[in-house]
C-alpha atoms as a PDB file:
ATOM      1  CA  UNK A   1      84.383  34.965  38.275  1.00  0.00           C
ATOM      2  CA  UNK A   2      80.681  35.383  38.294  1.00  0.00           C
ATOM      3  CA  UNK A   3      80.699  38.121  35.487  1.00  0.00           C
ATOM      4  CA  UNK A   4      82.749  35.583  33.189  1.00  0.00           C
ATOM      5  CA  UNK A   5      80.421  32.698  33.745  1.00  0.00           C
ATOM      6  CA  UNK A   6      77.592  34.618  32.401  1.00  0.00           C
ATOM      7  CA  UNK A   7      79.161  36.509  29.774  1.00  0.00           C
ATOM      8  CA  UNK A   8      80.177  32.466  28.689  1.00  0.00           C
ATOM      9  CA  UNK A   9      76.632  31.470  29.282  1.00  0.00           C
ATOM     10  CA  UNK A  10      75.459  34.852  26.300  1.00  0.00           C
ATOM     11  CA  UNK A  11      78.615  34.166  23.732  1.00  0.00           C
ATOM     12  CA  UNK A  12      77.425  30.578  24.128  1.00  0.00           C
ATOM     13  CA  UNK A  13      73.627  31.582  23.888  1.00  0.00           C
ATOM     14  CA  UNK A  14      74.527  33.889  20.784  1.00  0.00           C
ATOM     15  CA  UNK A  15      76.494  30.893  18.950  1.00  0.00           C
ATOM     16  CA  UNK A  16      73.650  28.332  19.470  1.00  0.00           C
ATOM     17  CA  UNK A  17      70.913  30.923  17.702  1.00  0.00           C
ATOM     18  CA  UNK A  18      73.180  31.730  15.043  1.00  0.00           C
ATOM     19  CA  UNK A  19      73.560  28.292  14.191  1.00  0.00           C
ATOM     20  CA  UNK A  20      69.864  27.748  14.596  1.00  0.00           C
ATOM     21  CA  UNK A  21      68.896  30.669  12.150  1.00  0.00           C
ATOM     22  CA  UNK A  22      71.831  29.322   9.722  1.00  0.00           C
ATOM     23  CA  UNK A  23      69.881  26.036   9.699  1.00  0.00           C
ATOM     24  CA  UNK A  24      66.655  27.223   9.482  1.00  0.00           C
ATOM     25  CA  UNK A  25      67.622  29.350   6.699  1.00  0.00           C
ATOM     26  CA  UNK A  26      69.413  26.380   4.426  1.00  0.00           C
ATOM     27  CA  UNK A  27      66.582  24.340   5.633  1.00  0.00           C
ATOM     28  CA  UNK A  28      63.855  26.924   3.904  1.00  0.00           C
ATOM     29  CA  UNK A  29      66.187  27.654   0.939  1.00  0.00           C
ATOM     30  CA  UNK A  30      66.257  23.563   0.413  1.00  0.00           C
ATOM     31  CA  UNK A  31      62.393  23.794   0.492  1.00  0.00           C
ATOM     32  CA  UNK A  32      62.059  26.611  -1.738  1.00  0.00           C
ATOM     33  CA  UNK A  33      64.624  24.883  -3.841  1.00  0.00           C
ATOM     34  CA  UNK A  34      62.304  21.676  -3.883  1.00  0.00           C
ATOM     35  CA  UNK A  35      59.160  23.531  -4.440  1.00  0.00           C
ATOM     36  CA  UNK A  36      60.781  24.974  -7.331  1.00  0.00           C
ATOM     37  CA  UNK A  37      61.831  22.456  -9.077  1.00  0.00           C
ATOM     38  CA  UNK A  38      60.419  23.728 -12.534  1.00  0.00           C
ATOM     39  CA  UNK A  39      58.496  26.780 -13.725  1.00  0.00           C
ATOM     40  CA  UNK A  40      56.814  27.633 -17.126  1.00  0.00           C
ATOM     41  CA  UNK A  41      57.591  31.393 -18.365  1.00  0.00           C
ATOM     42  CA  UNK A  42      54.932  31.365 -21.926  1.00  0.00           C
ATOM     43  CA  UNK A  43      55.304  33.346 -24.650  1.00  0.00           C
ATOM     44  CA  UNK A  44      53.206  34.734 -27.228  1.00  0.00           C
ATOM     45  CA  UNK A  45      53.025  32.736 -30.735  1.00  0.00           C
ATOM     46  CA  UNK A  46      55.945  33.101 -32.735  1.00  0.00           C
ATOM     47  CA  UNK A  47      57.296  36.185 -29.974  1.00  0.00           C
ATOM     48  CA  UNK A  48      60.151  35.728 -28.092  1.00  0.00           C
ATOM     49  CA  UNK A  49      59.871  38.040 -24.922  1.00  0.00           C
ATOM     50  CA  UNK A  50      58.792  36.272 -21.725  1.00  0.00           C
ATOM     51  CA  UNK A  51      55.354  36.608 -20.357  1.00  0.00           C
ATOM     52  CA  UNK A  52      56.769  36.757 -16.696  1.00  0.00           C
ATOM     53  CA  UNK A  53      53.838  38.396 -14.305  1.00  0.00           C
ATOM     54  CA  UNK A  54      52.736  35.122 -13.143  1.00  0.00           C
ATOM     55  CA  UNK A  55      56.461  33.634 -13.045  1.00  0.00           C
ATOM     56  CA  UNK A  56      58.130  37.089 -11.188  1.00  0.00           C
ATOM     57  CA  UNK A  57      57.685  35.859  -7.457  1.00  0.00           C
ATOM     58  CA  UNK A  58      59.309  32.128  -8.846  1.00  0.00           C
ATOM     59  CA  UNK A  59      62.039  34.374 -10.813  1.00  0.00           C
ATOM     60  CA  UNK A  60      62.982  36.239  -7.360  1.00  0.00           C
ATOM     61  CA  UNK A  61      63.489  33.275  -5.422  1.00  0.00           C
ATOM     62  CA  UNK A  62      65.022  31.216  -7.706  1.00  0.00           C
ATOM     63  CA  UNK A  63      67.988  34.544  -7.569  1.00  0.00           C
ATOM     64  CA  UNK A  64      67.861  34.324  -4.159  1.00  0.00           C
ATOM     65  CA  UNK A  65      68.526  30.534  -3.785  1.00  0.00           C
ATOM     66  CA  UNK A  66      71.214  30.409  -6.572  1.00  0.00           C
ATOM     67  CA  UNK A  67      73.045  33.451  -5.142  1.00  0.00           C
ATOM     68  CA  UNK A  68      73.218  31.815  -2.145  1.00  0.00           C
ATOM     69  CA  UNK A  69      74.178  28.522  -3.242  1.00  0.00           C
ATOM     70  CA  UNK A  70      77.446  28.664  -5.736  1.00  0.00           C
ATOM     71  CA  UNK A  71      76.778  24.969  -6.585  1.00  0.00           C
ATOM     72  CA  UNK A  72      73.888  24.983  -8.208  1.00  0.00           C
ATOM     73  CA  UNK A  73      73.091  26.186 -11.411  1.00  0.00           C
ATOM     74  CA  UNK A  74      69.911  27.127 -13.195  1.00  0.00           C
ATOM     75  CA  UNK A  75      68.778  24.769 -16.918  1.00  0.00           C
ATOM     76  CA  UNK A  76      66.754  27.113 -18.830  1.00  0.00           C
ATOM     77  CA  UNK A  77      64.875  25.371 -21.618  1.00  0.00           C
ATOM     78  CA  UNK A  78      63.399  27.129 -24.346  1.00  0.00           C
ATOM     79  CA  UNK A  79      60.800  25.301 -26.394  1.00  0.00           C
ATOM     80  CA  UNK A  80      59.272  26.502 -30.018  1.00  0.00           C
ATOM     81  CA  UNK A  81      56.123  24.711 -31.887  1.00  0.00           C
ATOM     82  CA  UNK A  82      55.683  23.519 -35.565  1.00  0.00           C
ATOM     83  CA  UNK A  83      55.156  26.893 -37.510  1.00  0.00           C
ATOM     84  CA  UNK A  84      58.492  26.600 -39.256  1.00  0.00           C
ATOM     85  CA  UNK A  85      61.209  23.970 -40.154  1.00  0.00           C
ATOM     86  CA  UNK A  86      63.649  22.410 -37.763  1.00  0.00           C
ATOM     87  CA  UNK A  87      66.907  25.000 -37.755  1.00  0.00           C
ATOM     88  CA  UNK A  88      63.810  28.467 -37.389  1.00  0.00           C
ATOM     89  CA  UNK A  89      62.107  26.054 -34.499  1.00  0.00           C
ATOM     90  CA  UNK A  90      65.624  25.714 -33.127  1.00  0.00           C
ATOM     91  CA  UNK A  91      66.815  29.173 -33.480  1.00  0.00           C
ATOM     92  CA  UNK A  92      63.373  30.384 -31.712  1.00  0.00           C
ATOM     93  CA  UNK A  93      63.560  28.294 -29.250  1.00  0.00           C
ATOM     94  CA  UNK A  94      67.484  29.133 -28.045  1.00  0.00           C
ATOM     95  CA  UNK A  95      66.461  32.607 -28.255  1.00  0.00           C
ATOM     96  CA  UNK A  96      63.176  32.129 -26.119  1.00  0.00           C
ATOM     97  CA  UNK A  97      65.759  30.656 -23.714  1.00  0.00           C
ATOM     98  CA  UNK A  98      68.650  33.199 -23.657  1.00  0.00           C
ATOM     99  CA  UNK A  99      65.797  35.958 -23.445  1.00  0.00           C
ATOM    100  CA  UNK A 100      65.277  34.235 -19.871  1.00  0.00           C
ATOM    101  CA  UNK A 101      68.515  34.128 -19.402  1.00  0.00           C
ATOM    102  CA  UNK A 102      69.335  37.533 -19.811  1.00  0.00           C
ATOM    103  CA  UNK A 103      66.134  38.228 -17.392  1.00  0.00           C
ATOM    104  CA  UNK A 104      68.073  36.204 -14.357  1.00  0.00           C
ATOM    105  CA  UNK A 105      71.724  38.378 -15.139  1.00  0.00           C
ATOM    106  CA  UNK A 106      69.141  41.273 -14.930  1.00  0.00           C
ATOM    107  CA  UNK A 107      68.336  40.417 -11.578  1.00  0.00           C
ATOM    108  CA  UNK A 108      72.250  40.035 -10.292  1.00  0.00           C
ATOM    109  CA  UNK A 109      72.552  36.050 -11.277  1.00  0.00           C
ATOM    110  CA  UNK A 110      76.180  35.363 -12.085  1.00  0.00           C
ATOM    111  CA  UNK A 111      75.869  34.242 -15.863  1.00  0.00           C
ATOM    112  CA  UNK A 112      78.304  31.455 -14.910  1.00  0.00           C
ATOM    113  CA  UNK A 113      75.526  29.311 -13.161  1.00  0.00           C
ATOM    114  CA  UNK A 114      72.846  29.574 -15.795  1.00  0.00           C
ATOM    115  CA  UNK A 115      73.142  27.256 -18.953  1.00  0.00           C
ATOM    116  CA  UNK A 116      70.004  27.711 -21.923  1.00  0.00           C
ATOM    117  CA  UNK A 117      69.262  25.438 -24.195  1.00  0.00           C
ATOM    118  CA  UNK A 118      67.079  24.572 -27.252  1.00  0.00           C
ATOM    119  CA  UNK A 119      64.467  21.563 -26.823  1.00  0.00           C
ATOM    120  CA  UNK A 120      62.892  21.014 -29.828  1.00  0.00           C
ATOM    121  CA  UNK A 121      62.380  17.317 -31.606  1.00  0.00           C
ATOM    122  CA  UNK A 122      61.005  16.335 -35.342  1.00  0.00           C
ATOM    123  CA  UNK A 123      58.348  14.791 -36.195  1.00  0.00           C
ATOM    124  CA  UNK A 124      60.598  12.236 -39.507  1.00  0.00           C
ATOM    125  CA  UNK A 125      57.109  11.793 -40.957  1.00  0.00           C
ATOM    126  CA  UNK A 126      56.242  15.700 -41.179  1.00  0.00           C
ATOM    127  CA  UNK A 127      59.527  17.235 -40.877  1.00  0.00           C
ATOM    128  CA  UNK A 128      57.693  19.594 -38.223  1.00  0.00           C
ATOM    129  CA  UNK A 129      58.767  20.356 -34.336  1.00  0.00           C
ATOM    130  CA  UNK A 130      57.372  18.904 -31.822  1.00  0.00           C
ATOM    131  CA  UNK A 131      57.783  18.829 -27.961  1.00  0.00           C
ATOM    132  CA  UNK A 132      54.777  17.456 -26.457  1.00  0.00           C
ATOM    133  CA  UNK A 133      50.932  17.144 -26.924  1.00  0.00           C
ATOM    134  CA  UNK A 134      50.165  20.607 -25.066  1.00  0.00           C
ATOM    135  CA  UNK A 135      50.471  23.568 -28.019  1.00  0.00           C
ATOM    136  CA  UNK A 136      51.137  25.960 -25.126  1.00  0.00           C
ATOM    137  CA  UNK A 137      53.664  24.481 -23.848  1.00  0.00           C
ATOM    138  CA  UNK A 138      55.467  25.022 -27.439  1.00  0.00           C
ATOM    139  CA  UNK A 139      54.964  28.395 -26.699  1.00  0.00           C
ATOM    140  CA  UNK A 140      57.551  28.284 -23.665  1.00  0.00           C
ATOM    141  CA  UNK A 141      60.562  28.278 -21.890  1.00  0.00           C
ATOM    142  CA  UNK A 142      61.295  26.300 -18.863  1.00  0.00           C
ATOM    143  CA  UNK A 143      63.758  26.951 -15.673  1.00  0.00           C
ATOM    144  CA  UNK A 144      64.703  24.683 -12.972  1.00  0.00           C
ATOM    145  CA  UNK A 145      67.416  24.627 -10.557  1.00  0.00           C
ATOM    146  CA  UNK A 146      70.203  21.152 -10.721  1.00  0.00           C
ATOM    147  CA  UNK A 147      73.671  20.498  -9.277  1.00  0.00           C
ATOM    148  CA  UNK A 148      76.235  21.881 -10.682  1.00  0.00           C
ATOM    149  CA  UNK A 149      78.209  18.913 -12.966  1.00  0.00           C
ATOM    150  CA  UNK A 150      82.014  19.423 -12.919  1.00  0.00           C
ATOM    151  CA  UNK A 151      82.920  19.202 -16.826  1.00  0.00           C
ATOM    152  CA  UNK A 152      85.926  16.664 -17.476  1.00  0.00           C
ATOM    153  CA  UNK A 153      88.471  17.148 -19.235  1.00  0.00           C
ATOM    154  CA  UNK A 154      87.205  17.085 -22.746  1.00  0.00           C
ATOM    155  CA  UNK A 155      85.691  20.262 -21.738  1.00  0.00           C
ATOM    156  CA  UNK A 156      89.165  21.910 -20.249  1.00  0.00           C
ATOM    157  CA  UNK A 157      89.689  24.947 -22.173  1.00  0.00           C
ATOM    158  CA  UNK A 158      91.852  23.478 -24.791  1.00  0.00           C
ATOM    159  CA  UNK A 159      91.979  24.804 -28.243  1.00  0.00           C
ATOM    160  CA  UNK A 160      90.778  21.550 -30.605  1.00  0.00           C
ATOM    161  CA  UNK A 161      93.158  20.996 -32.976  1.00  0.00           C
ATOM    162  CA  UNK A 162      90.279  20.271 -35.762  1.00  0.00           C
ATOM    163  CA  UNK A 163      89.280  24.100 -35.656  1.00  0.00           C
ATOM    164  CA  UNK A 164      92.431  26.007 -35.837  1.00  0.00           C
ATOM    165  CA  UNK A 165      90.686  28.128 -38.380  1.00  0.00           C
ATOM    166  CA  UNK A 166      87.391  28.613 -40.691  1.00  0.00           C
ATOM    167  CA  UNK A 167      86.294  30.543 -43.417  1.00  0.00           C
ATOM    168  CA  UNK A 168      83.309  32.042 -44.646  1.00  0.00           C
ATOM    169  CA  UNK A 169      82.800  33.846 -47.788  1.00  0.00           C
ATOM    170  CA  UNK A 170      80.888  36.927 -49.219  1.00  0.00           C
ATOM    171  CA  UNK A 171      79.816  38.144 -52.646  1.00  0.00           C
ATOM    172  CA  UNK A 172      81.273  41.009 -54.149  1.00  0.00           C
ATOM    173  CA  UNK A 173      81.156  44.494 -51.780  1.00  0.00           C
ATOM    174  CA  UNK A 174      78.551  42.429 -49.374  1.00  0.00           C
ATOM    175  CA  UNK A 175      78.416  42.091 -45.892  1.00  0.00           C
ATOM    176  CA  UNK A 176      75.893  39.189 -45.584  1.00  0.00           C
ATOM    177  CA  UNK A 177      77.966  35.712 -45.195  1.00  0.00           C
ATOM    178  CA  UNK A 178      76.984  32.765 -47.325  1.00  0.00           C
ATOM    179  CA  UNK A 179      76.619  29.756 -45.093  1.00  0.00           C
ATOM    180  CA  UNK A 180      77.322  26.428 -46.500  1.00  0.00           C
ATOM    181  CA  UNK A 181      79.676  24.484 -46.253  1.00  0.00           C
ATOM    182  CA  UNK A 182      81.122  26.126 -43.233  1.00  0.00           C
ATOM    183  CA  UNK A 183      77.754  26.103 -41.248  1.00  0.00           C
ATOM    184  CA  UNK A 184      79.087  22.266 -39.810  1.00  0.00           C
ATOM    185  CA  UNK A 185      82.183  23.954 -38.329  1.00  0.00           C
ATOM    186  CA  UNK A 186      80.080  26.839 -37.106  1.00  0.00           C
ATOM    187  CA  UNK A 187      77.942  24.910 -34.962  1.00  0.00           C
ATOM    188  CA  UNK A 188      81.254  22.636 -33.456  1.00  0.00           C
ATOM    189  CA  UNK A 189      82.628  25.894 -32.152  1.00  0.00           C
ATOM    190  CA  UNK A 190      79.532  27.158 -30.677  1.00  0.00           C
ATOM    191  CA  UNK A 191      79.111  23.763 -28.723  1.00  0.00           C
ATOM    192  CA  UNK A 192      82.857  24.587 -27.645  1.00  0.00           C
ATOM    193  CA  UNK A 193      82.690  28.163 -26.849  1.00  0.00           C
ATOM    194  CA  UNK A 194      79.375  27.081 -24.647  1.00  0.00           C
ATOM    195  CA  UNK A 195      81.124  24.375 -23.121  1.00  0.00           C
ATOM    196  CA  UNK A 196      84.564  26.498 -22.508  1.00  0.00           C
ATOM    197  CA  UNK A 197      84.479  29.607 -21.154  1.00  0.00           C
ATOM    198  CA  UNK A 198      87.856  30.172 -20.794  1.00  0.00           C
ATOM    199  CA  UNK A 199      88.129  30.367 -24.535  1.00  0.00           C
ATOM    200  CA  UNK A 200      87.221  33.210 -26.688  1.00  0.00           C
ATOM    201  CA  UNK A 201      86.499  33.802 -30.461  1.00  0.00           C
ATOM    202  CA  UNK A 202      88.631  35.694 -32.728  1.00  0.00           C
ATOM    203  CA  UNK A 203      86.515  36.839 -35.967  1.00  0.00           C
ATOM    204  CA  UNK A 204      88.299  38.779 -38.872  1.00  0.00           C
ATOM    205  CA  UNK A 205      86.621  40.419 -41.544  1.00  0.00           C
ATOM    206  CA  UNK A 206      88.942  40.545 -44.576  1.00  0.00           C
ATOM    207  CA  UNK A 207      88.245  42.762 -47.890  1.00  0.00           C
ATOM    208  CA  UNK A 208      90.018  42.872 -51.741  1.00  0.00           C
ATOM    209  CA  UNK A 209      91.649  45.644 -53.332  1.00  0.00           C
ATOM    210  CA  UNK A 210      88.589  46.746 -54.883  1.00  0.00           C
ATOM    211  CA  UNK A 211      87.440  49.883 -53.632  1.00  0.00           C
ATOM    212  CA  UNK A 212      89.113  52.613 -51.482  1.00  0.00           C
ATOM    213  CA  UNK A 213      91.168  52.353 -48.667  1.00  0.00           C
ATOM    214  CA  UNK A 214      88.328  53.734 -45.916  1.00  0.00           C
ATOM    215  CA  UNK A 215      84.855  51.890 -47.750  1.00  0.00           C
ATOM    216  CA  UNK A 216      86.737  48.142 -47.391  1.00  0.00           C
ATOM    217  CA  UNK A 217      87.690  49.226 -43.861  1.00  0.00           C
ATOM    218  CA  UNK A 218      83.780  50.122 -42.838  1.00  0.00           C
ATOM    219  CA  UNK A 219      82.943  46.663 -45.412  1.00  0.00           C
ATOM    220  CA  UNK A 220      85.742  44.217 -43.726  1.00  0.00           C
ATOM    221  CA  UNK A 221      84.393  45.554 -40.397  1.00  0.00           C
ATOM    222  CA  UNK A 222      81.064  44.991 -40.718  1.00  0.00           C
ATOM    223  CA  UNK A 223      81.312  41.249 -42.172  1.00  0.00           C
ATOM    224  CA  UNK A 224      83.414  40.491 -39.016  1.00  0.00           C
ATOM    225  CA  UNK A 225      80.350  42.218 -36.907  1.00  0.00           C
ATOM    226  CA  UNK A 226      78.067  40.270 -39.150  1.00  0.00           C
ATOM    227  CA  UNK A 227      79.536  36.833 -38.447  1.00  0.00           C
ATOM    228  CA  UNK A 228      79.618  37.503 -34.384  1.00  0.00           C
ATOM    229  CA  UNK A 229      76.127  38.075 -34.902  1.00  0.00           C
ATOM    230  CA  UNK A 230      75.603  34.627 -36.251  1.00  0.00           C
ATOM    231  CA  UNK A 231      77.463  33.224 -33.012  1.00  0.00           C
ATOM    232  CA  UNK A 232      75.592  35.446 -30.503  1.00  0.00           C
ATOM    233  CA  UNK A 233      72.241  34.066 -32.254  1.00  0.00           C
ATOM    234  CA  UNK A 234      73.472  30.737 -31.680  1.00  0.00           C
ATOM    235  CA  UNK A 235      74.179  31.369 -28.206  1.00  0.00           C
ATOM    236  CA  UNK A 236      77.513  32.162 -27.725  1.00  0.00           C
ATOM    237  CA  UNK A 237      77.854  34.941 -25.108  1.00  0.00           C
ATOM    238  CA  UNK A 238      78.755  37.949 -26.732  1.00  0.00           C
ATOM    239  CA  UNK A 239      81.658  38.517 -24.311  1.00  0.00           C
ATOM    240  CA  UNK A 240      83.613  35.719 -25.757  1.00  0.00           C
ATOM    241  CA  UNK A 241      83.825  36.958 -29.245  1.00  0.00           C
ATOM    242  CA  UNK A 242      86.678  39.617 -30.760  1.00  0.00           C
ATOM    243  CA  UNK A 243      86.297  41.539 -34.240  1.00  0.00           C
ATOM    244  CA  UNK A 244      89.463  42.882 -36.463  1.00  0.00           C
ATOM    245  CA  UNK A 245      89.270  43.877 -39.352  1.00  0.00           C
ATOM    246  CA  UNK A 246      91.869  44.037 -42.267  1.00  0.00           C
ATOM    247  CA  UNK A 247      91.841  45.750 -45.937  1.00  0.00           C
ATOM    248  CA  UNK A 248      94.229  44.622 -48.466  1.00  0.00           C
ATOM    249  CA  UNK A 249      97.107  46.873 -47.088  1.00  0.00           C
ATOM    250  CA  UNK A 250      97.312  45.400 -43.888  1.00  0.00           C
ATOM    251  CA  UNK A 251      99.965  42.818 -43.809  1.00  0.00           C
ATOM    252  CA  UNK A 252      97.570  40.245 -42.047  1.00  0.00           C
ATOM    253  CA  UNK A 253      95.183  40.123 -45.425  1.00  0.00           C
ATOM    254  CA  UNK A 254      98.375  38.732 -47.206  1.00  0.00           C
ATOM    255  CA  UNK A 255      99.066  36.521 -44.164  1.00  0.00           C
ATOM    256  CA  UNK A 256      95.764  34.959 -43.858  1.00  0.00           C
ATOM    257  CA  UNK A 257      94.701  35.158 -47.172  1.00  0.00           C
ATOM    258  CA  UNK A 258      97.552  34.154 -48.911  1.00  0.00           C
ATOM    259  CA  UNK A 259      95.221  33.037 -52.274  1.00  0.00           C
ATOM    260  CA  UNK A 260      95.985  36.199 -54.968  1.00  0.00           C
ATOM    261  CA  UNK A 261      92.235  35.548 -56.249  1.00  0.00           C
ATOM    262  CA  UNK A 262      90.166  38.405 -55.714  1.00  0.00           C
ATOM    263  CA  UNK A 263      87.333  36.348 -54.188  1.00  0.00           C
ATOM    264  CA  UNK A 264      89.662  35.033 -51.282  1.00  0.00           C
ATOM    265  CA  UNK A 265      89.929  38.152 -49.696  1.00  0.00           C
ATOM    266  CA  UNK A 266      86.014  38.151 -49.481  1.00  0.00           C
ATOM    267  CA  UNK A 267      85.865  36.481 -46.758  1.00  0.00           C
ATOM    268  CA  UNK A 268      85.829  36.492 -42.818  1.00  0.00           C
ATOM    269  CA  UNK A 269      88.511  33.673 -40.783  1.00  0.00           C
ATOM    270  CA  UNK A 270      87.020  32.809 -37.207  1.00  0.00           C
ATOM    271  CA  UNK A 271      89.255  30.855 -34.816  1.00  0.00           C
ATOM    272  CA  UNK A 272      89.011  29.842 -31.253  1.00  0.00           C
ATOM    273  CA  UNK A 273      91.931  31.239 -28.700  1.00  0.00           C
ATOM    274  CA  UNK A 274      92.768  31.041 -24.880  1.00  0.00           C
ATOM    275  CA  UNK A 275      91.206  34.484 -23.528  1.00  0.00           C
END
């Protein structure tokens, strides 16, 4: 009876410091957590890979508190100055911020919990970027932790029924797409890609019948591969985008392209499906 009382009296001991040390360690991650509530990784001008020896001890235990906390995600901010117009401020900026990204997946982060944006704003009397007073902190990108935000159901994996399908065109035997009027419906399924990760992009590259059967399979691949490019620089994450590509033999190019005009079949169709 004696031996069973005591061996109580350690399980019950062994319990009680468990729980303290599970306390005392959510208690010091909270602190961390609180202490690191934001943390500037520079760059140099115009450059966009992270100056991070001053930011690598902040960078570790940021990992550390996000791996061990599945609701919380990290913001990463990306900021550019006033060298260049609004869209090359913009597209510096995202890519300042999805370089630090890419540092935190490095590190074992699940890419689920970390979201990076571009901050930039314009100056309407200039036309420059702007984000504060400090120049170096245009030079920047900026992490914090937050809560993770349930999305509602306007961001619930559902195809839109605006974007079944786009096109973008090419000039003759080129793999470089011409951006124009397109570029509006580009940047609507980016902001739903980012905001739905259960849905993937589908982008075909298409060719004429100019040309033999093997070059307009290496030209409608690459202006698929070109126009994923133009997603992934826009932040899309490169696992949710397909390529195909089709010549004028396959029966999809009649499908899709059902226009006899040479010039429709230079083109690549991107659409948004379920993965």
């Amino acid at each position: 009876m004696k031996k069973q009382i005591l061996f109580a009296i350690f399980i019950g001991c062994c319990f009680a410091a468990s729980f303290a040390q599970n306390v005392s360690e959510k208690r010091n991650l909270s602190d961390v957590s609180e202490s690191l509530s934001k943390t500037t990784i520079t760059f140099r001008y115009l450059d966009d890979e992270p100056q991070v020896v001053d930011s690598n001890d902040n960078l570790n235990k940021t990992v550390a508190i996000l791996r061990a906390n599945p609701n919380l995600n990290l913001l990463v901010e990306g900021y550019a100055g006033d060298a260049f117009d609004e869209p090359a401020c913009e597209a510096l900026a995202q890519k300042r911020a999805d370089k630090v990204r890419e540092l935190f997946i490095q590190k074992g982060l699940n890419q689920d919990q970390i979201e990076s944006v571009s901050k930039i704003t314009i100056d309407s009397n200039t036309g420059q970027a702007i984000t504060n007073s400090d120049k170096e902190e245009h030079r920047s990108a900026i992490f914090r932790i937050v809560k993770r935000v349930e999305k509602e159901s306007a961001v619930s994996n559902k195809i839109p029924n605006d974007l079944p399908k786009a096109k973008i065109f090419f000039k003759r035997n080129k793999d470089v797409p011409i951006i124009k009027d397109q570029d509006d419906n580009i940047n609507k399924t980016v902001a739903i890609l980012k905001a739905n990760p259960g849905l993937k992009l589908i982008v075909e590259g298409y060719t004429s019948d100019r040309g033999s059967e093997q070059h307009n399979r290496d030209l409608a691949q690459r202006r698929a591969n070109n126009v994923r490019k133009l997603f992934i620089e826009k932040g899309v994450d490169p696992s949710q985008i397909e390529t195909a590509s089709y010549t004028v033999n396959d029966p999809q190019n009649r499908q899709n392209t059902a226009d006899h005009r040479p010039k429709e079949h230079d083109c690549a169709i991107f659409r948004i499906v379920k993965r």
